[in-house]
C-alpha atoms as a PDB file:
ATOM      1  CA  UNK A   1       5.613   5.120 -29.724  1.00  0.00           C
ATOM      2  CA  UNK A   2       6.161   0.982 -29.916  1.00  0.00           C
ATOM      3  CA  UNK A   3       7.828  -0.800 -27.416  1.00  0.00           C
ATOM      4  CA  UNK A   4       8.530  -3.947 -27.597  1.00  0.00           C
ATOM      5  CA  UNK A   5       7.273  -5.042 -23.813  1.00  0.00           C
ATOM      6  CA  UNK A   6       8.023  -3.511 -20.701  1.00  0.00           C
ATOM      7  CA  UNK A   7      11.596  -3.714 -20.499  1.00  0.00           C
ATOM      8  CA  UNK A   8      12.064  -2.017 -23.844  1.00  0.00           C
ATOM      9  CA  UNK A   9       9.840   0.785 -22.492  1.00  0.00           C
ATOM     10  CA  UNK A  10      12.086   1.422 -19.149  1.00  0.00           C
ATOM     11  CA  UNK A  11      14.730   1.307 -21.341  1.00  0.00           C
ATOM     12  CA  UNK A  12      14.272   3.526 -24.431  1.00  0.00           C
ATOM     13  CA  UNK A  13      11.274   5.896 -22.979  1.00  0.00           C
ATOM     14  CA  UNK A  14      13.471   8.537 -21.534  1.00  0.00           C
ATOM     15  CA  UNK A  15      15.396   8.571 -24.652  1.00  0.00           C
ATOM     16  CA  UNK A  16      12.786   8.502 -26.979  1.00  0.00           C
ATOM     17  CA  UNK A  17      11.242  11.539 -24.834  1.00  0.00           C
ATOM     18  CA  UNK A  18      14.176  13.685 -25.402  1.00  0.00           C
ATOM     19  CA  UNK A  19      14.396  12.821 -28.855  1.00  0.00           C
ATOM     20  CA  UNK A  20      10.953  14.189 -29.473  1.00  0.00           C
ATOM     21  CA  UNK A  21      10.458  17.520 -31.471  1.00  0.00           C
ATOM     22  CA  UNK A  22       7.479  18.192 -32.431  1.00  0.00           C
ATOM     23  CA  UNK A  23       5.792  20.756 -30.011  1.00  0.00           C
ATOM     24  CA  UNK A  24       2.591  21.076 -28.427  1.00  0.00           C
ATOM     25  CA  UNK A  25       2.922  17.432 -28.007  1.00  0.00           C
ATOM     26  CA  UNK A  26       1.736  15.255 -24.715  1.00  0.00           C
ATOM     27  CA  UNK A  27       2.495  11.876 -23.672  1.00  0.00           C
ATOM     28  CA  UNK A  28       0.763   9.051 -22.010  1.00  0.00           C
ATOM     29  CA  UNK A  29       2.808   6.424 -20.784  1.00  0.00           C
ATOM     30  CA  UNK A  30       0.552   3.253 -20.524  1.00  0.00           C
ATOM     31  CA  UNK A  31       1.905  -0.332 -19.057  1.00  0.00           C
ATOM     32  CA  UNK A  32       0.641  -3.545 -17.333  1.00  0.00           C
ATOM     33  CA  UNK A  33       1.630  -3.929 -13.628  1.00  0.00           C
ATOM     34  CA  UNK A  34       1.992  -7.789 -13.888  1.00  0.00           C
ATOM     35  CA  UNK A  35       2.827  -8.808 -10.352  1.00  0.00           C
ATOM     36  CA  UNK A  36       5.107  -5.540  -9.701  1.00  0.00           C
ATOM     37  CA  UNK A  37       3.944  -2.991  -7.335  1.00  0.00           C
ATOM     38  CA  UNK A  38       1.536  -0.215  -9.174  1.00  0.00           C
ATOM     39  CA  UNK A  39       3.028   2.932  -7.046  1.00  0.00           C
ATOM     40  CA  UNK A  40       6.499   1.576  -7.428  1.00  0.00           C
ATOM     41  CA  UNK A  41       6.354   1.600 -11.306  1.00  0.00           C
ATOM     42  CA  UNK A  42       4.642   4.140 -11.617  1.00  0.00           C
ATOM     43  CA  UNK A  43       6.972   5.774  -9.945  1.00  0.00           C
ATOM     44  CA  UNK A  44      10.177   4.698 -11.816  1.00  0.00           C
ATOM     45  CA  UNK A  45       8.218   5.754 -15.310  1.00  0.00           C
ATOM     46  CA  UNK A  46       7.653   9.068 -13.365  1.00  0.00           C
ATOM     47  CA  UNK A  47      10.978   9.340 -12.687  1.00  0.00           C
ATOM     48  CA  UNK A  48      12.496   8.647 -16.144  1.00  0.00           C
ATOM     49  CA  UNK A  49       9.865  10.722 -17.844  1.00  0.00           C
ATOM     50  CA  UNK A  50      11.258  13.702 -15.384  1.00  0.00           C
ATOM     51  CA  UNK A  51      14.544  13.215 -16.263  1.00  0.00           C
ATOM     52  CA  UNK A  52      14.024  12.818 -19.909  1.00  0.00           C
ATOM     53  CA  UNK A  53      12.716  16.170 -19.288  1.00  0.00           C
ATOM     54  CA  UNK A  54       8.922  15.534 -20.013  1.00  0.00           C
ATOM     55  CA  UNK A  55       6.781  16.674 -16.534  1.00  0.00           C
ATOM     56  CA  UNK A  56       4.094  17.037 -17.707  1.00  0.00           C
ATOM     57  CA  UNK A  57       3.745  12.720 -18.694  1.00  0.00           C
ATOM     58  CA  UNK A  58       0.558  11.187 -18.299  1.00  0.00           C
ATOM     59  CA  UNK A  59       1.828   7.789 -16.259  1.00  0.00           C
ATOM     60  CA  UNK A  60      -1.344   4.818 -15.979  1.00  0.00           C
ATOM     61  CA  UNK A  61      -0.403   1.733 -15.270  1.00  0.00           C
ATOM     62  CA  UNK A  62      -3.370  -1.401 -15.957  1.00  0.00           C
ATOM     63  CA  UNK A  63      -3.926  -3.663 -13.362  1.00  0.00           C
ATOM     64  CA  UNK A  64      -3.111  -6.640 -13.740  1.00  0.00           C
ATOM     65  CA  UNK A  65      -2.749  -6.389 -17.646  1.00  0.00           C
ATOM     66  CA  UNK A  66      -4.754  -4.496 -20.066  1.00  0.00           C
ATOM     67  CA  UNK A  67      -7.146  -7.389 -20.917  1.00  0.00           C
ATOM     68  CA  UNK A  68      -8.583  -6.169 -17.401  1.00  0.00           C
ATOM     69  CA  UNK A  69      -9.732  -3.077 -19.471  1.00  0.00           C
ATOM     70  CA  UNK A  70     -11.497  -5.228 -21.687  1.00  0.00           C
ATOM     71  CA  UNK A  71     -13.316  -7.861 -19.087  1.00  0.00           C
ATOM     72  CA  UNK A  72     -14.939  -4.435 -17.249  1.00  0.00           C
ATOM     73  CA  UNK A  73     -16.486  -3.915 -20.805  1.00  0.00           C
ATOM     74  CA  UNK A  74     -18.501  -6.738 -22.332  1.00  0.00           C
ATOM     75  CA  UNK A  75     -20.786  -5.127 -24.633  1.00  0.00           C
ATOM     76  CA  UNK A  76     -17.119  -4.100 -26.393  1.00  0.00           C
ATOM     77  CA  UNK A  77     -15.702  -7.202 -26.525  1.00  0.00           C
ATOM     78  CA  UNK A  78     -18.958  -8.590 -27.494  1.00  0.00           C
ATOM     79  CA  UNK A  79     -19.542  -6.365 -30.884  1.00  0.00           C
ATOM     80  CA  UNK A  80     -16.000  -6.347 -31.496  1.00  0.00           C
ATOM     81  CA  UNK A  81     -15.292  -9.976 -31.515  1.00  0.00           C
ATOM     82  CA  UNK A  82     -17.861 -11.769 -30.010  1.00  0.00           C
ATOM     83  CA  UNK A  83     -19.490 -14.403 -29.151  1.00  0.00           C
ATOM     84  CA  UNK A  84     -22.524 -11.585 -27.670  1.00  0.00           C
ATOM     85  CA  UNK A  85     -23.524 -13.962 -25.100  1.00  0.00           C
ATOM     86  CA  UNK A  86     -21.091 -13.089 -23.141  1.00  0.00           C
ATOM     87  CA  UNK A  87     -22.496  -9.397 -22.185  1.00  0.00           C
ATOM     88  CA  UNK A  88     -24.692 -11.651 -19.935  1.00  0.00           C
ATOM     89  CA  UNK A  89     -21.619 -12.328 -17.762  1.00  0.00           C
ATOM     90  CA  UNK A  90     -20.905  -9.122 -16.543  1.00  0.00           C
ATOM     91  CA  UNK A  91     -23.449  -8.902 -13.618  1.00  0.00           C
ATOM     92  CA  UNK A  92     -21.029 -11.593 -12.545  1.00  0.00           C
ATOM     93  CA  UNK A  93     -18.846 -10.517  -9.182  1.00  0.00           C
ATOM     94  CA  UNK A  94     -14.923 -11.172 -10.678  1.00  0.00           C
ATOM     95  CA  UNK A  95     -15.977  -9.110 -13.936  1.00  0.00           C
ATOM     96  CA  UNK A  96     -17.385  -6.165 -11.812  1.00  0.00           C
ATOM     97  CA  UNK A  97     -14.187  -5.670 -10.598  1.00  0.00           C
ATOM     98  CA  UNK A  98     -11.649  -7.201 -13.068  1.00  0.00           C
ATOM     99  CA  UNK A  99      -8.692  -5.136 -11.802  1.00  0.00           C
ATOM    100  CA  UNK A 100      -9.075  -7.592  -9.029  1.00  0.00           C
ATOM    101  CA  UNK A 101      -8.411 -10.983 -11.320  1.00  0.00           C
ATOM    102  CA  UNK A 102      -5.114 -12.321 -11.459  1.00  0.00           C
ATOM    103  CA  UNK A 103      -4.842 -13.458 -14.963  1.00  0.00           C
ATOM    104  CA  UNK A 104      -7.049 -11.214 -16.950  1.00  0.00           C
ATOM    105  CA  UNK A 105      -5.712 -12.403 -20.470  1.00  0.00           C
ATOM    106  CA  UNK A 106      -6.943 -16.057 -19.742  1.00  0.00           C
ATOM    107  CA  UNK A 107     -10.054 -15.109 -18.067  1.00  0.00           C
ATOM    108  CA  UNK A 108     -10.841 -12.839 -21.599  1.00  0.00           C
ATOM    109  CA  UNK A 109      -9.355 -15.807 -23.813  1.00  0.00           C
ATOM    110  CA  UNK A 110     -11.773 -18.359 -22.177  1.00  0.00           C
ATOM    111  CA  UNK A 111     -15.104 -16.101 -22.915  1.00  0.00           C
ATOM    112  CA  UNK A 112     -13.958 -14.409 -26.088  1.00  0.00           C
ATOM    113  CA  UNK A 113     -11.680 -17.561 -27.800  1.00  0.00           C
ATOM    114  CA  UNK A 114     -11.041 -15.322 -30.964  1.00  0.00           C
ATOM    115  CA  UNK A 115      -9.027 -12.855 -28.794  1.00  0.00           C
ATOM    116  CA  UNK A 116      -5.843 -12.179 -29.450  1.00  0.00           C
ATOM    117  CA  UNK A 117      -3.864  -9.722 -27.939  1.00  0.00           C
ATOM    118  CA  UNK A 118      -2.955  -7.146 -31.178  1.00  0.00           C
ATOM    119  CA  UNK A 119      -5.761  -7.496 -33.005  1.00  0.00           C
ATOM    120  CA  UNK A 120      -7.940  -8.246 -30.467  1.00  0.00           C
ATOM    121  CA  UNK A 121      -7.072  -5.328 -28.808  1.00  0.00           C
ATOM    122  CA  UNK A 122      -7.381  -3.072 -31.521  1.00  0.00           C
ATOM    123  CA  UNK A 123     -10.932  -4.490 -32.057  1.00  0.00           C
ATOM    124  CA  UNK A 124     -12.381  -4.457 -29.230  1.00  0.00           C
ATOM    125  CA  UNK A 125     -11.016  -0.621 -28.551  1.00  0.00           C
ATOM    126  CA  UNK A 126     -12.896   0.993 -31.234  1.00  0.00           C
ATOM    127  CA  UNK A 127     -16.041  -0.001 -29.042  1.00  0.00           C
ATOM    128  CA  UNK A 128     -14.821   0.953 -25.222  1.00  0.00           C
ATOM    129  CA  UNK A 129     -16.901   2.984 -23.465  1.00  0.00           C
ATOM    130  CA  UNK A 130     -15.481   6.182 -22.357  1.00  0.00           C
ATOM    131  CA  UNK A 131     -18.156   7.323 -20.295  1.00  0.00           C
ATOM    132  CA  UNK A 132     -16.881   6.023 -17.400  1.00  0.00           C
ATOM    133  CA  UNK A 133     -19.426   2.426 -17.131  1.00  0.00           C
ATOM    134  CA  UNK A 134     -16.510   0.200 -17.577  1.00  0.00           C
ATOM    135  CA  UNK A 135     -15.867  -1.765 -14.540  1.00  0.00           C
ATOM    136  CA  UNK A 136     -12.185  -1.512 -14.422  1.00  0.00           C
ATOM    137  CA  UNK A 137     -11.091   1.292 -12.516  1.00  0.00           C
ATOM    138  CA  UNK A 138      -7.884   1.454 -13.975  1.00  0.00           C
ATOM    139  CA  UNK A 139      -9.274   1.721 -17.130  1.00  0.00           C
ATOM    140  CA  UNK A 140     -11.330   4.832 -15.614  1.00  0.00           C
ATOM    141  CA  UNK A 141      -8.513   6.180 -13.814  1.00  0.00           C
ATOM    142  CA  UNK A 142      -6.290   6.541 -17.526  1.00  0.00           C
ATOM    143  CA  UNK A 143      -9.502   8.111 -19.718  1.00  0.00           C
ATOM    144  CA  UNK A 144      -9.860  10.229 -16.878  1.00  0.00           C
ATOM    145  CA  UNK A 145      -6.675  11.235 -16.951  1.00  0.00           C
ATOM    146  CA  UNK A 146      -6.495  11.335 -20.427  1.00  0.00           C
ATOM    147  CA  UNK A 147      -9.425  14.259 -20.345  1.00  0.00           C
ATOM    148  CA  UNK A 148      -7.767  16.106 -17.918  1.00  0.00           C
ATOM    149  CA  UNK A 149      -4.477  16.493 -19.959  1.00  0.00           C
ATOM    150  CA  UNK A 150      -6.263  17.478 -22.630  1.00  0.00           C
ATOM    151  CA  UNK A 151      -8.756  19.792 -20.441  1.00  0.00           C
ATOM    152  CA  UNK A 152      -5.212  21.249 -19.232  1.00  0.00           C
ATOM    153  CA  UNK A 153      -3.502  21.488 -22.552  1.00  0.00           C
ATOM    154  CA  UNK A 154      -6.097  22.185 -24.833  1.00  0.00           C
END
C-alpha cells in the first residue's frame, strides 16, 4: 500500500487494514522516525494496526530515515547507482553505524549525487544485502523481522 508520507499513513493505515480481503495476507508497516521518538511511534502504528484489527502487523520503523538503510550498504548503492568509489568509505566510523547520523538523505546525496529518493531507492534495493552485513541495525532489525513473519506464517 502507498502513502503519501507519514501523516497519510497514521491516517488511512487502520482503514486500509480493515478494508483488506484477501486472506493469508501479512503486513509490514515500514516508516522513518525523523526526530520523533522510535518506541513512541512504533507504538501508535501498533496501536492502530490493533484496532484495525490486524495483530499480527509487522511494525519497523528506520532510523533516522531510510537512506540510513542505504549508507550501512555501499557495495549497493555503489552497483546500483554509483560512483563505486564510494564502497571505500564504509570502513569510515559515521557509515558503520548510520542509524546514528542525523541527516542520512544528505549524507547519501553528497557520496551518491545521482540519488534520488524513488528511483534511487528502488535501485539501490534490488542490490541490499540481506544477510545481515549491512551496518544499519534498523535495517537488520526489519529483514529480520521480515523472516520471522514469514518463518511464523509460512
Amino acid at each position: 500500500m502507498v502513502f503519501e508520507g507519514k501523516q497519510d499513513l497514521e491516517r488511512r493505515l487502520p482503514m486500509r487494514l480493515r478494508a483488506w480481503q484477501q486472506p493469508g495476507c501479512r503486513f509490514v508497516v515500514l516508516r522513518d522516525q525523523d526526530s520523533g521518538d522510535c518506541v513512541e511511534i512504533k507504538s501508535q502504528l501498533v496501536d492502530k494496526c490493533v484496532s484495525a484489527g490486524k495483530n499480527d502487523v509487522l511494525v519497523r520503523i528506520a532510523c533516522h530515515e531510510l537512506e540510513s538503510f542505504y549508507l550501512g550498504d555501499l557495495q549497493a548503492v555503489a552497483q546500483a547507482i554509483g560512483p563505486s568509489h564510494i564502497v571505500r568509505q564504509q570502513t569510515k566510523t559515521k557509515y558503520r553505524n548510520p542509524d546514528q547520523l542525523c541527516n542520512p538523505f544528505q549524507e547519501l546525496k553528497r557520496l551518491a549525487p545521482a540519488y534520488q529518493k524513488v528511483s534511487g531507492s528502488r535501485a539501490i534495493g534490488q542490490y541490499l544485502s540481506l544477510d545481515g552485513s549491512n551496518y544499519s541495525p534498523s535495517f537488520n532489525h526489519l529483514i529480520a523481522g521480515i523472516k520471522r513473519l514469514i518463518g511464523a506464517n509460512s
